[in-house]
N, C-alpha and C. Protein backbone atom coordinates (compact mmCIF):
# COMPACT_ATOMS: atom_id res chain seq x y z
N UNK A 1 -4.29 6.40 -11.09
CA UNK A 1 -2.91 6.18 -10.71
C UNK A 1 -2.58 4.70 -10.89
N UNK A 2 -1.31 4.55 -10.99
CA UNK A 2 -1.02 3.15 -11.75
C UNK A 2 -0.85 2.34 -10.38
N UNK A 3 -0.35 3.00 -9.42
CA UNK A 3 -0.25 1.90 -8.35
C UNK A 3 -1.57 1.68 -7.39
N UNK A 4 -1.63 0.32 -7.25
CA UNK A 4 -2.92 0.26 -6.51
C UNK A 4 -2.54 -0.34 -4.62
N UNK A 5 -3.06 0.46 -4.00
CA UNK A 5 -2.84 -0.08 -2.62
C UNK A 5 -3.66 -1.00 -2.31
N UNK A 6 -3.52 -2.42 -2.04
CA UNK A 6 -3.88 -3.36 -1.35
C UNK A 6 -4.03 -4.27 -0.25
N UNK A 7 -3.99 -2.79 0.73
CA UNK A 7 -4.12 -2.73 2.21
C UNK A 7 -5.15 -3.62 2.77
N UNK A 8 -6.67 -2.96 2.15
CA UNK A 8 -7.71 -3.96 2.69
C UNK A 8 -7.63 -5.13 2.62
N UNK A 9 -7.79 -5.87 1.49
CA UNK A 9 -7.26 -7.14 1.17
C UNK A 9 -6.48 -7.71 2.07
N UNK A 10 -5.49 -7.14 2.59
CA UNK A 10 -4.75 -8.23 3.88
C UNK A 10 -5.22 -7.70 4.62
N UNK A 11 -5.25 -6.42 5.28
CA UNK A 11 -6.29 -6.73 6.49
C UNK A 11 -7.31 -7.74 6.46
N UNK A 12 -8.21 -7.58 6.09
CA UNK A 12 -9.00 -8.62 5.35
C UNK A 12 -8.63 -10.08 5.81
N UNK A 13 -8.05 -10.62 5.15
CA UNK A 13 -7.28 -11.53 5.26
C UNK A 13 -6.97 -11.73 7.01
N UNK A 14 -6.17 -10.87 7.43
CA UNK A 14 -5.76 -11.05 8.77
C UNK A 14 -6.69 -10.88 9.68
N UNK A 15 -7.81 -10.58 8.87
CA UNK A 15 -8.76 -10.38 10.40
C UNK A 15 -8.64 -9.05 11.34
N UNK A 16 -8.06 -7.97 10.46
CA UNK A 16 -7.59 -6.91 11.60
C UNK A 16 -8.36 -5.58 11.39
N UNK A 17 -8.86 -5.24 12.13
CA UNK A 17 -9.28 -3.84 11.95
C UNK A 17 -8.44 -2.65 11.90
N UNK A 18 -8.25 -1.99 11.38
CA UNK A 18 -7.54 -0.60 10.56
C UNK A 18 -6.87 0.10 11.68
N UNK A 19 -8.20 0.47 12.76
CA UNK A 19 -7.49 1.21 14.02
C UNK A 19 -6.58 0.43 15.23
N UNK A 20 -6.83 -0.82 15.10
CA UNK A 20 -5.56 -1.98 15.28
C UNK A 20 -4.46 -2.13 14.97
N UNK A 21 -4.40 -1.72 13.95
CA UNK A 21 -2.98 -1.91 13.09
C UNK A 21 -2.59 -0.63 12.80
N UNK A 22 -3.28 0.82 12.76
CA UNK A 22 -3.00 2.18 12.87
C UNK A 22 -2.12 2.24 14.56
N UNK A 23 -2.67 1.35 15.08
CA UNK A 23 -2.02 1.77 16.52
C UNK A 23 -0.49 1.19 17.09
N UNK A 24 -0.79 0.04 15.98
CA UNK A 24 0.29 -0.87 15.99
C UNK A 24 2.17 -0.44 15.33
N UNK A 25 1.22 -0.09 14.14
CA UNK A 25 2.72 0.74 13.11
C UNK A 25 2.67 2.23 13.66
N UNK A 26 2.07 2.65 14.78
CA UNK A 26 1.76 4.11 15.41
C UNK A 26 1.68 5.25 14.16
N UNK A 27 0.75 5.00 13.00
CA UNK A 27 0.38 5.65 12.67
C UNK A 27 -1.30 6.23 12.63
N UNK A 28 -1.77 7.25 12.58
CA UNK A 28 -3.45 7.85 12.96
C UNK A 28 -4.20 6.99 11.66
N UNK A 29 -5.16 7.03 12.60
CA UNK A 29 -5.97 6.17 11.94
C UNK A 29 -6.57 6.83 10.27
N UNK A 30 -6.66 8.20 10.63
CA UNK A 30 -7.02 8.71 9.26
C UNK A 30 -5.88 9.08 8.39
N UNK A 31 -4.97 9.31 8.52
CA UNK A 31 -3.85 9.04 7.86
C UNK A 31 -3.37 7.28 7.12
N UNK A 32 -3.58 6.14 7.70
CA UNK A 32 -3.92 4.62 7.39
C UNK A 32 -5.17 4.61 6.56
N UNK A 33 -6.08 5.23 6.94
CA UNK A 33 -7.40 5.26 5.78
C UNK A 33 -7.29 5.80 4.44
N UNK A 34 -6.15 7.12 4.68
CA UNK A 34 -6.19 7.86 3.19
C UNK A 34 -4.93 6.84 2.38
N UNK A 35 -3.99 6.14 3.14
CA UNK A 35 -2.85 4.79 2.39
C UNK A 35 -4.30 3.84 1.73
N UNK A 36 -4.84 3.53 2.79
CA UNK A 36 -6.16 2.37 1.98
C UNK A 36 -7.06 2.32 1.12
N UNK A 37 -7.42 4.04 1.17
CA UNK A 37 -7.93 3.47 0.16
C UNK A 37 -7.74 4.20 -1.11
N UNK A 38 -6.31 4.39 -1.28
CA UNK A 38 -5.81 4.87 -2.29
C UNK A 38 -5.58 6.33 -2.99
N UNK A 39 -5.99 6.74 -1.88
CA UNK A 39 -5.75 8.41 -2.31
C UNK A 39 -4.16 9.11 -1.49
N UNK A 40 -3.87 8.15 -0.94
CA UNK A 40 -2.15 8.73 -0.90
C UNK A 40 -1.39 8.68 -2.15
N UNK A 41 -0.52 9.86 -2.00
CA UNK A 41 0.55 10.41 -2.89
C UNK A 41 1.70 9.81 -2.72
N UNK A 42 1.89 9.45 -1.30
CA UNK A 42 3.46 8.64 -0.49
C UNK A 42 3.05 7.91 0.05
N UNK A 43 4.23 7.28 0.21
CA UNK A 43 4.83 6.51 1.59
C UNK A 43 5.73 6.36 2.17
N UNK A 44 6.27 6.65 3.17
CA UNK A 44 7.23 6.82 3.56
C UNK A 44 8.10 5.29 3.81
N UNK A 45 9.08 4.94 3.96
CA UNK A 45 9.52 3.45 4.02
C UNK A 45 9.47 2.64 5.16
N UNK A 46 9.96 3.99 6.36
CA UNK A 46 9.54 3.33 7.62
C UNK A 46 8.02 2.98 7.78
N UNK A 47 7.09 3.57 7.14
CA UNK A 47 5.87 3.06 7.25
C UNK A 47 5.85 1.58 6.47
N UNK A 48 6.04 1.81 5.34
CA UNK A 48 5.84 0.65 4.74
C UNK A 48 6.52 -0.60 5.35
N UNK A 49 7.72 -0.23 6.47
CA UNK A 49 8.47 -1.31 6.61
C UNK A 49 7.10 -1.74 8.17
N UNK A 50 7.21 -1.05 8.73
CA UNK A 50 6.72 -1.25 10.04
C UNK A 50 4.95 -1.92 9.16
N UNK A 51 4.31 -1.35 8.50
CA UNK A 51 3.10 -2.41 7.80
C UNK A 51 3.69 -3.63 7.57
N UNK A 52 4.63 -3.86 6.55
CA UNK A 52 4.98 -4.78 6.55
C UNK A 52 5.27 -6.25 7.77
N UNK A 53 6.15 -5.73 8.88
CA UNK A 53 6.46 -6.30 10.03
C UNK A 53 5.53 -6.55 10.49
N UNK A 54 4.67 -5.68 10.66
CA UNK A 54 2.92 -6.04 11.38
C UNK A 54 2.00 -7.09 10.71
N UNK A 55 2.31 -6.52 9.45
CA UNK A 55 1.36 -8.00 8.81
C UNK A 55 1.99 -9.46 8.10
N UNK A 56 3.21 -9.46 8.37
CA UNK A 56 3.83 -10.31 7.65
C UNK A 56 3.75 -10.42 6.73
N UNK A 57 4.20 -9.48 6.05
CA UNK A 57 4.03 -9.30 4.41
C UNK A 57 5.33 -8.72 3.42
N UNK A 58 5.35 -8.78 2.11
CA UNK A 58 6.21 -7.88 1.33
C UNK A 58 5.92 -6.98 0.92
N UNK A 59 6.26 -6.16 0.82
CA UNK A 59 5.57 -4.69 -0.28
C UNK A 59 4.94 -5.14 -1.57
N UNK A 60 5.55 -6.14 -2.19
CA UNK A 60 4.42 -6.17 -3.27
C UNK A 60 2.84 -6.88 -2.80
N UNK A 61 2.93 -7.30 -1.46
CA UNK A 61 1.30 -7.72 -1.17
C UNK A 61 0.63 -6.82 -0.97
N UNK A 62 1.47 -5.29 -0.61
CA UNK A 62 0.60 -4.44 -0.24
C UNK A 62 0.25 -2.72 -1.64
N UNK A 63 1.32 -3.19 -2.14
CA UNK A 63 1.26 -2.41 -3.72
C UNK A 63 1.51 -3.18 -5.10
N UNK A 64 0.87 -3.19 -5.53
CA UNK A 64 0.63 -3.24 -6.89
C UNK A 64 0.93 -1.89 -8.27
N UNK A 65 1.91 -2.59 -9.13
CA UNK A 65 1.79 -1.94 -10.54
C UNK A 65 0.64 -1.82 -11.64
N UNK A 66 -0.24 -1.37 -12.03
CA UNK A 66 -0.98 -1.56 -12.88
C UNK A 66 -0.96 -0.09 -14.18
N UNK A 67 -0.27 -0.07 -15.27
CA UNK A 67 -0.10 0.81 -16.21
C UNK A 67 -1.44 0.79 -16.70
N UNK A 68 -1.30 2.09 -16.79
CA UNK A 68 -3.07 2.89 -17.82
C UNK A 68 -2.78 2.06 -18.94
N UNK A 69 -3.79 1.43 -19.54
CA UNK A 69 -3.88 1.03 -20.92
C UNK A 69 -3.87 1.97 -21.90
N UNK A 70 -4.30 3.13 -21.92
CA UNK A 70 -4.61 4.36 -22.81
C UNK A 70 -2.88 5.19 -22.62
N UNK A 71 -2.26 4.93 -21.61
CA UNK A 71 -0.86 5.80 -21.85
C UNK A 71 0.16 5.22 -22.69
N UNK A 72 0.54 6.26 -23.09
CA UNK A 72 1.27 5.79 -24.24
C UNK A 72 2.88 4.95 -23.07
N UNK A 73 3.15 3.95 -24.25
CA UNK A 73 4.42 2.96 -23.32
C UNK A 73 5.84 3.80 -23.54
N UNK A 74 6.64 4.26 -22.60
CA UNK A 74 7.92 4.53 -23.21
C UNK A 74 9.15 3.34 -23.86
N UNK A 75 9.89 4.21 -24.57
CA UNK A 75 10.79 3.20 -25.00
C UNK A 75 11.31 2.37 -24.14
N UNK A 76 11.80 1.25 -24.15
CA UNK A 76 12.68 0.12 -23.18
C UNK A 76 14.03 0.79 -23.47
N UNK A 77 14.77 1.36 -22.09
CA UNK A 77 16.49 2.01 -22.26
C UNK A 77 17.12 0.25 -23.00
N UNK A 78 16.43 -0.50 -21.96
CA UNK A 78 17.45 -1.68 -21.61
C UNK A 78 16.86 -3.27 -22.15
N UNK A 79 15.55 -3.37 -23.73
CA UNK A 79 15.49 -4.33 -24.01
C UNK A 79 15.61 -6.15 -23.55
């Protein structure tokens, strides 16, 4: 998948343990584990906003774009 979650990394960074900050944005801790380590499908915004608020961060610190090299590129609509 092209987007990469880069949850740990600021935890990391912040010094915070997972079930800390699961308790914080009141989401379960195994539900925060499957966002981390990349096997979520979603996110919902209020989550992302409330991560965000908690860690002082933007969404792009916590997701990343990265395109498959092997997929083919679509056309640019807008050059």
């Amino acid at each position: 998948m092209p987007i990469i979650v880069t949850l740990d990394v600021v935890l990391a960074r912040r010094k915070l343990k997972l079930g800390e900050l699961a308790e914080r944005v009141d989401v379960t801790p195994p539900n925060l584990s499957i966002l981390k380590t990349g096997k979520a499908k979603a996110i919902r915004f209020s989550t992302l906003e409330a991560l965000c608020r908690e860690l002082a961060c933007q969404p792009g610190d916590l997701l990343r774009f990265e395109p498959d090299p092997d997929e083919d590129r679509p056309t640019l609509l807008f050059p």
